[in-house]
Protein backbone atom coordinates (compact mmCIF):
# COMPACT_ATOMS: atom_id res chain seq x y z
CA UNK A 1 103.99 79.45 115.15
CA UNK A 2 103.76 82.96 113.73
CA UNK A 3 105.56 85.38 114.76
CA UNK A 4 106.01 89.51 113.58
CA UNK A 5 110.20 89.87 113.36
CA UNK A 6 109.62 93.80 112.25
CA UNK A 7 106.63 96.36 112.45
CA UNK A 8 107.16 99.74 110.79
CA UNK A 9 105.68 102.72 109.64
CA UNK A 10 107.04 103.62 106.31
CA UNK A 11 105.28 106.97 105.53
CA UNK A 12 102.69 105.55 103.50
CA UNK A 13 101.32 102.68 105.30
CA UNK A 14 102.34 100.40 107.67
CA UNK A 15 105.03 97.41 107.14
CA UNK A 16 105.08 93.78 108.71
CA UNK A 17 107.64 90.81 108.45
CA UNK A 18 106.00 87.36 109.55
CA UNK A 19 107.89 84.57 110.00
CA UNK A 20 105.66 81.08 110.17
CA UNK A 21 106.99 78.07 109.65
CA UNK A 22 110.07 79.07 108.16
CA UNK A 23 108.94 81.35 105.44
CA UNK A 24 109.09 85.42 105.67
CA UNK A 25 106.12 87.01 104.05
CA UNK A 26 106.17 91.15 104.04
CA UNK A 27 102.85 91.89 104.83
CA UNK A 28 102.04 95.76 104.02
CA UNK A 29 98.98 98.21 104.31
CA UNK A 30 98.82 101.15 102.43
CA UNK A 31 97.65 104.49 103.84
CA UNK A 32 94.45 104.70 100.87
CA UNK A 33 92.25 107.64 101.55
CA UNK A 34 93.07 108.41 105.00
CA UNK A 35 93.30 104.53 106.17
CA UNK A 36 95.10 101.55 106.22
CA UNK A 37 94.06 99.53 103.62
CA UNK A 38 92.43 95.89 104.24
CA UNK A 39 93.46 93.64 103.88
CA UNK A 40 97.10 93.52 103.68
CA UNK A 41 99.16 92.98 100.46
CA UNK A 42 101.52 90.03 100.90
CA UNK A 43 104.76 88.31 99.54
CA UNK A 44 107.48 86.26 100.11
CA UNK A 45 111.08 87.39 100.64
CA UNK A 46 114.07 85.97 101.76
CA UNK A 47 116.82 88.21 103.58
CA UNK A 48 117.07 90.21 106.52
CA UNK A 49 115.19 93.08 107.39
CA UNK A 50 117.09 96.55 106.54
CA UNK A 51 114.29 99.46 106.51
CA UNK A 52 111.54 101.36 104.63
CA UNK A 53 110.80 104.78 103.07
CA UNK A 54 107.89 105.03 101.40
CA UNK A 55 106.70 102.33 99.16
CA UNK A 56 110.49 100.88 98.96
CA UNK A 57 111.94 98.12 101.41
CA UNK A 58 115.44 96.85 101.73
CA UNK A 59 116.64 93.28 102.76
CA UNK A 60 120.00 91.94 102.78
CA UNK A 61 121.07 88.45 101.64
CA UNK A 62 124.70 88.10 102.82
CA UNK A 63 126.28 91.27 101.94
CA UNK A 64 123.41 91.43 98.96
CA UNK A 65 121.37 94.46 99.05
CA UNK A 66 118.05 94.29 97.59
CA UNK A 67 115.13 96.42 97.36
CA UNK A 68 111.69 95.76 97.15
CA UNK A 69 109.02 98.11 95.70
CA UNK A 70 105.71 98.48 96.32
CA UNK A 71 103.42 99.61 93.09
CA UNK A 72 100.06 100.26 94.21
CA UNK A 73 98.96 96.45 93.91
CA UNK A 74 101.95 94.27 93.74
CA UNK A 75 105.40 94.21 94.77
CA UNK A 76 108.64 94.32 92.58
CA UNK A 77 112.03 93.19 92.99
CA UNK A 78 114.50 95.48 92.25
CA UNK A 79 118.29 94.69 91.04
CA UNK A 80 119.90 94.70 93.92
CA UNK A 81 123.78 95.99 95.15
CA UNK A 82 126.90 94.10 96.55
CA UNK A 83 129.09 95.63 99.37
CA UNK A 84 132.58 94.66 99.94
CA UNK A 85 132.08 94.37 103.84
CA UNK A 86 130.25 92.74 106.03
CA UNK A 87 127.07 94.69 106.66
CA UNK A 88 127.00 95.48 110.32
CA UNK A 89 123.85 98.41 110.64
CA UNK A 90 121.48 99.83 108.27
CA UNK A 91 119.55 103.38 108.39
CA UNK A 92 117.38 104.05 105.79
């Protein structure tokens, strides 16, 4: 079963997390020349969804941080941050 967890518009293109079969993909189009490109970019993550802005997206392992950046073709991992507390809400 698939199933769309998150659907967001980021500023420059529009942001998807599917979940199918237990696996979280980030599915992403790109606003390229006045459209959403197609077809999507994809990867894998693991975490919870956080937000967007831009080409950057945020999940949260535990009370892990991490960002994940878009580059125009591919997407990057970024070193991520550790919080103290529990993270209760996000606004990004």
């Amino acid at each position: 079963m698939v199933r769309v967890s998150h659907l967001e518009f980021t500023g420059t293109g529009l942001i998807a997390v599917v979940d199918q079969q237990g696996e979280s993909k980030l599915h992403f189009w790109p606003i390229e020349q006045g459209a959403l490109a197609a077809p999507a970019y994809e990867t894998k993550v693991s975490g919870n969804w956080m937000g967007a802005n831009g080409n950057l997206f945020y999940l949260a392992n535990g009370q892990v941080i991490t960002p994940v950046y878009f580059t125009g073709d591919s997407f990057v991992s970024l070193i991520g941050a550790s919080v103290d507390e529990p993270i209760i809400d996000s606004v990004v």
